[in-house]
Protein backbone atom coordinates (compact mmCIF):
# COMPACT_ATOMS: atom_id res chain seq x y z
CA UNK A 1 -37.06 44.94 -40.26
CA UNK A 2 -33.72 44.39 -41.39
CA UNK A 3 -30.95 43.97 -38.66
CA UNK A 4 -28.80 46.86 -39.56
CA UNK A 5 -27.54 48.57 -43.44
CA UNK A 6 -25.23 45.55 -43.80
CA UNK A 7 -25.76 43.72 -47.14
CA UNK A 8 -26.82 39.88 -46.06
CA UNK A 9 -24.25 37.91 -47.05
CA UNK A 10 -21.71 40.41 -45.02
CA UNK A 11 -24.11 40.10 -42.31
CA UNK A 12 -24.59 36.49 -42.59
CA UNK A 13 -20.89 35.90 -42.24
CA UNK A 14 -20.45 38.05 -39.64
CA UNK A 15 -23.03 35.88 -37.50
CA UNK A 16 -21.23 32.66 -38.11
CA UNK A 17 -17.66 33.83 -37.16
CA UNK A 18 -16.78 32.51 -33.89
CA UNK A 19 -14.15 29.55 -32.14
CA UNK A 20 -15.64 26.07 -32.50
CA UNK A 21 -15.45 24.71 -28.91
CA UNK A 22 -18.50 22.89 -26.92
CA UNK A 23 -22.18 23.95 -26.88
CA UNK A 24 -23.09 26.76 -24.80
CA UNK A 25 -26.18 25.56 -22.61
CA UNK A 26 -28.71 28.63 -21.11
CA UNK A 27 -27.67 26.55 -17.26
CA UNK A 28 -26.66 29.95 -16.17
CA UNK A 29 -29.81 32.01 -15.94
CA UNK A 30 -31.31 30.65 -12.61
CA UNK A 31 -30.07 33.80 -10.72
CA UNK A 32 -32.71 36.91 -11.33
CA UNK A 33 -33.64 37.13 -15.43
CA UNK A 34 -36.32 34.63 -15.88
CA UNK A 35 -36.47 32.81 -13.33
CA UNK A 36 -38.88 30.69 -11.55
CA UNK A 37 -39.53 28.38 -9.52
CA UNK A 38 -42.11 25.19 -8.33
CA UNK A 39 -43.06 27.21 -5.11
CA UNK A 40 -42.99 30.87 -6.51
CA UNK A 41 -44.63 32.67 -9.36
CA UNK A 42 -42.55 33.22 -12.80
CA UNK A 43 -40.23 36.71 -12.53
CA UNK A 44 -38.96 38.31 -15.44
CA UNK A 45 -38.11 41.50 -13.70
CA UNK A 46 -36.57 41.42 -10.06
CA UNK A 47 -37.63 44.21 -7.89
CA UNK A 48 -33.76 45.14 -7.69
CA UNK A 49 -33.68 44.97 -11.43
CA UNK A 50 -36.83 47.51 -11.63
CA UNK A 51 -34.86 49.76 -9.14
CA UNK A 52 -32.21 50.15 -11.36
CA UNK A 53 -34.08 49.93 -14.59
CA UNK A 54 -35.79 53.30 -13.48
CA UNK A 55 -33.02 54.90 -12.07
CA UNK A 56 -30.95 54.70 -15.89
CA UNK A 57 -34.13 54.82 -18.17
CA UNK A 58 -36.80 57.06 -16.12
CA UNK A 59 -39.83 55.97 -15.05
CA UNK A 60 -41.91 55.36 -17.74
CA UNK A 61 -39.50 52.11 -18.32
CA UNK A 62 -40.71 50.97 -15.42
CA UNK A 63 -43.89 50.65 -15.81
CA UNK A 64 -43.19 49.05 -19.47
CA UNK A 65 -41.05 46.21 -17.36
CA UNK A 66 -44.21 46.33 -14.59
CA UNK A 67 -46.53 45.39 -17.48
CA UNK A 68 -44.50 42.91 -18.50
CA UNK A 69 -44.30 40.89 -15.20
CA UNK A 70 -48.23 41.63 -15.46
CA UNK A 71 -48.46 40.00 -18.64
CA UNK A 72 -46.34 36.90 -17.41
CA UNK A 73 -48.40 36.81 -14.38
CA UNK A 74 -51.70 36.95 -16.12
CA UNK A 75 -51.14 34.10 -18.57
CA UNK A 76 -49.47 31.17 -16.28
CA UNK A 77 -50.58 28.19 -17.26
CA UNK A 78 -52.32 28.73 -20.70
CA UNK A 79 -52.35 26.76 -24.07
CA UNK A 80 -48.72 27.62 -25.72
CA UNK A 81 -50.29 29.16 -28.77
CA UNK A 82 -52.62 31.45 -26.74
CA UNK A 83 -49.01 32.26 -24.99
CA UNK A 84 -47.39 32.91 -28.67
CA UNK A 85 -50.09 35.53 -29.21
CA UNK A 86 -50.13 37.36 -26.38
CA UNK A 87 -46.29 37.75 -26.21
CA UNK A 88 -46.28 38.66 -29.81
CA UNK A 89 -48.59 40.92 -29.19
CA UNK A 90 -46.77 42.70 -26.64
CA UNK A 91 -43.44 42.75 -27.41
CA UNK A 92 -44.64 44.06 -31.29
CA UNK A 93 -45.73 47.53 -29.44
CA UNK A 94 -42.22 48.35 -29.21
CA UNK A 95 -41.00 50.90 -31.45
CA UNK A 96 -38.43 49.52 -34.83
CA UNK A 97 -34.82 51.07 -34.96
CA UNK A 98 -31.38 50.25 -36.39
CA UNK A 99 -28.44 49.36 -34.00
CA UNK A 100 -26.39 52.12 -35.05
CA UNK A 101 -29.31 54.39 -34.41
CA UNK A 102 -29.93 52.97 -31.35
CA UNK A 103 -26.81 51.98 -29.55
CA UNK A 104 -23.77 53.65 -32.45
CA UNK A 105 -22.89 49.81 -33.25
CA UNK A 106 -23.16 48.24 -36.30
CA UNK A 107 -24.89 45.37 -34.35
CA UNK A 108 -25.97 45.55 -30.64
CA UNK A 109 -28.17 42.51 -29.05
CA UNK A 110 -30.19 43.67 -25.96
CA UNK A 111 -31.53 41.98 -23.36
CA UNK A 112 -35.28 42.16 -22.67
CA UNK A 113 -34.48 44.52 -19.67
CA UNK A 114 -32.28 46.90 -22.38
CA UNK A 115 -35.10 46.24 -24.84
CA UNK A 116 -38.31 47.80 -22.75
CA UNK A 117 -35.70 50.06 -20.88
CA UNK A 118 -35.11 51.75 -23.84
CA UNK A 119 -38.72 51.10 -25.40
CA UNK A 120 -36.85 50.66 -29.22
CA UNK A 121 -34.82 47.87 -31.12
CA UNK A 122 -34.01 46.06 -33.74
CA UNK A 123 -35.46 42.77 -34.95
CA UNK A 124 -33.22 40.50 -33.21
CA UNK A 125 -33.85 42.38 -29.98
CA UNK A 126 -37.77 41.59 -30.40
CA UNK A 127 -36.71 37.99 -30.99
CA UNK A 128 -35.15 37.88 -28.23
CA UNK A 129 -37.64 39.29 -26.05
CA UNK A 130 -39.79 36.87 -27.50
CA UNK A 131 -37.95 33.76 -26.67
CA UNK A 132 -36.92 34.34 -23.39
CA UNK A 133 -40.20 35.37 -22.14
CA UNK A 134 -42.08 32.29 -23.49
CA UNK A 135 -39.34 30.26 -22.02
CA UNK A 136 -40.27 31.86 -18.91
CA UNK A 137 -44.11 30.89 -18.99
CA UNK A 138 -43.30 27.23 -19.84
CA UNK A 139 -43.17 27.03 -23.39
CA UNK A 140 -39.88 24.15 -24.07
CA UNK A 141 -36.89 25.54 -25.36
CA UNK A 142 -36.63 22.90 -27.77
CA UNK A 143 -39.59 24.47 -29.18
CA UNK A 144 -38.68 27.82 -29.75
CA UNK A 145 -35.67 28.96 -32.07
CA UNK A 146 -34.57 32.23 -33.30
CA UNK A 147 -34.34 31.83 -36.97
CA UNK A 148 -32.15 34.11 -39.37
CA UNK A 149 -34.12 34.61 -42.77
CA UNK A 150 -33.75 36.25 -46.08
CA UNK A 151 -36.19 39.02 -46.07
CA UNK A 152 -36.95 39.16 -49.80
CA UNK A 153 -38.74 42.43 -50.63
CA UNK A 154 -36.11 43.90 -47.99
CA UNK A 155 -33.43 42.05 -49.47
CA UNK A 156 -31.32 42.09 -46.52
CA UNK A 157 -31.33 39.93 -43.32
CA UNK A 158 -34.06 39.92 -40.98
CA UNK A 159 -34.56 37.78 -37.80
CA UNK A 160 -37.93 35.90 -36.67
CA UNK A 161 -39.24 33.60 -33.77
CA UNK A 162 -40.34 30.06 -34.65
CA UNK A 163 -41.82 27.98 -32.57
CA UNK A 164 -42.40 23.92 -33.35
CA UNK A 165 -45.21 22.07 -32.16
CA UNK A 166 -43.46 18.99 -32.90
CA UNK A 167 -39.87 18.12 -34.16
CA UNK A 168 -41.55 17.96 -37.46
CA UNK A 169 -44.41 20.48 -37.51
CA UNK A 170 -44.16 23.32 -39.68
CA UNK A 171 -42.86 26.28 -37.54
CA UNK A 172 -45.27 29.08 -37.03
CA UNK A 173 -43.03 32.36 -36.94
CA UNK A 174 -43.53 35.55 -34.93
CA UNK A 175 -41.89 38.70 -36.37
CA UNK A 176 -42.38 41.80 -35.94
CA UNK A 177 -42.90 43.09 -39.30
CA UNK A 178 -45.82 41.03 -40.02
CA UNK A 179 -47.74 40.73 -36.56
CA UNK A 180 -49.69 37.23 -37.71
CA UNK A 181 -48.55 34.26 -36.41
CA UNK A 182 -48.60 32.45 -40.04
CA UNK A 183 -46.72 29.12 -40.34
CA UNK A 184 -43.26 29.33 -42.32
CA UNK A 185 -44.36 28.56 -45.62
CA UNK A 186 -47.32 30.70 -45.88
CA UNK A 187 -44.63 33.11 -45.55
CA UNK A 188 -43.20 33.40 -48.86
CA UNK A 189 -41.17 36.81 -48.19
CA UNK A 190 -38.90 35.32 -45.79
CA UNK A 191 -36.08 32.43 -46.87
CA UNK A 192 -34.66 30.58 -43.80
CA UNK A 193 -31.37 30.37 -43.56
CA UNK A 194 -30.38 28.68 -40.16
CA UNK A 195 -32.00 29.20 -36.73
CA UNK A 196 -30.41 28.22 -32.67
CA UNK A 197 -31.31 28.44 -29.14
CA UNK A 198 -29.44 27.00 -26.07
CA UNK A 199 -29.30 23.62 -27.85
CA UNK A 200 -27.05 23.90 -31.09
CA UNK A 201 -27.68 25.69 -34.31
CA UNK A 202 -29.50 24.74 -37.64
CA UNK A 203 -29.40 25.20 -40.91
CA UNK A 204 -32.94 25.73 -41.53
CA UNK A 205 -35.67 24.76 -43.08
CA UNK A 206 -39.42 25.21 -43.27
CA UNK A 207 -40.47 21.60 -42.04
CA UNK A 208 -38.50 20.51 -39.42
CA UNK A 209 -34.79 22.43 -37.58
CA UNK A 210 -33.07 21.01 -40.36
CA UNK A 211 -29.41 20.15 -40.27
CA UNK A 212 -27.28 20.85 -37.10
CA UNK A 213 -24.05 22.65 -37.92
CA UNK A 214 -20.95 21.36 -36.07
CA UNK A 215 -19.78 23.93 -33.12
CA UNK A 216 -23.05 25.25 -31.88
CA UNK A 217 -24.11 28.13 -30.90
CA UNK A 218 -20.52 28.81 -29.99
CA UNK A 219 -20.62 30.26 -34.13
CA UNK A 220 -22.16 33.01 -32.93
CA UNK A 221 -20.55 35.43 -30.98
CA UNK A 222 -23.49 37.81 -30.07
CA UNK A 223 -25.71 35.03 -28.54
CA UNK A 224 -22.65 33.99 -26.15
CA UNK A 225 -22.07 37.79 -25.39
CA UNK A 226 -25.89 37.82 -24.40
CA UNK A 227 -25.72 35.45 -22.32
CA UNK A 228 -22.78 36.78 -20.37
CA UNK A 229 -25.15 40.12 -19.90
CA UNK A 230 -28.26 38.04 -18.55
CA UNK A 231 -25.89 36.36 -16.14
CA UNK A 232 -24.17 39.39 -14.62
CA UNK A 233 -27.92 40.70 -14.73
């Protein structure tokens, strides 16, 4: 679904404002959000994190963020594109709605914690979910990006979740509008536009990341702001 009622090219601006200092590396999420560890099992959710998570969102977010850690627990260790469906899968249950809806901002990017808490979100909130998660059980970062795209019959933004075999496979996207995992160009109702993660941003393409674009992810202010919330988490 589109991000928010912005037309895209206000929205894509608004994503690419930011200072152009160094790249902002993911280094700091070793403390509590996915972590894990060579002698300890993958957690997503602490069990001071579920504490609180009940306490503000009742407990039926709970046992959305116990299902989770279930799900991540279940599925250690197996092929990455049996890992892409069953994250998909799960994260797609959540119910669709704006940012200003949601949160009264024009554009709000929640954590995966915010995300179940709150059982609703937006599409970059499911992409986020998504990426963070499948980092957790394995799958490389360099693998994964979150990819902005022209949703054409939507004609507005819209965010996805590619992930690349190889450097120079076609990506296969996760979205949650269309719940296949279908590889980029047999989606014809999505343009890329550029995609990031931890390691830089991209101008995008459907074969390949495409070109990096000088300053990082430091372009986009939301991502950094995100990060700073999974830290203090």
């Amino acid at each position: 679904m589109p991000a928010n009622g912005l037309p895209f090219r206000s929205q894509l601006s608004t994503y690419l404002k930011g200072a152009k200092f160094a790249l902002v590396l993911l280094t700091g999420l070793s403390a509590g959000l996915l972590s894990a560890s060579v002698d300890s099992p993958t957690r997503v959710i602490t069990g001071e994190q579920l504490i609180k998570a009940k306490a503000k969102y009742g407990p039926l977010a709970e046992k959305r963020m116990r299902a989770w850690q279930q799900m991540v627990d279940e599925n250690q260790g197996r092929p990455e594109k049996e890992l892409l469906r069953v994250v998909n899968n799960f994260f797609n249950q959540v119910r669709f709605t704006s940012d200003i809806q949601h949160w009264g901002k024009k554009d709000y990017w929640a954590t995966p914690i915010e995300f179940l808490g709150t059982d609703a979100g937006d599409c970059e909130d499911f992409v986020i979910a998504k990426y963070f998660t499948l980092k957790a059980l394995g799958v490389p970062e360099e693998k994964l990006y979150l990819t902005y795209v022209k949703a054409v019959r939507l004609k507005q933004a819209h965010m996805v979740l590619t992930y690349f075999e190889t450097p120079r496979s076609i990506p296969l996207v996760l979205d949650n509008i269309n719940p296949r995992i279908l590889q980029a160009t047999k989606r014809k109702d999505l343009v890329p536009i550029y995609s990031f993660n931890g390691d830089g941003l991209w101008l995008s393409r459907q074969r390949g990341k495409g070109k990096e674009v000088k300053g990082g992810t430091n372009k986009l202010k939301q991502w950094n702001s995100l990060l700073k919330k999974l830290q203090n988490d």
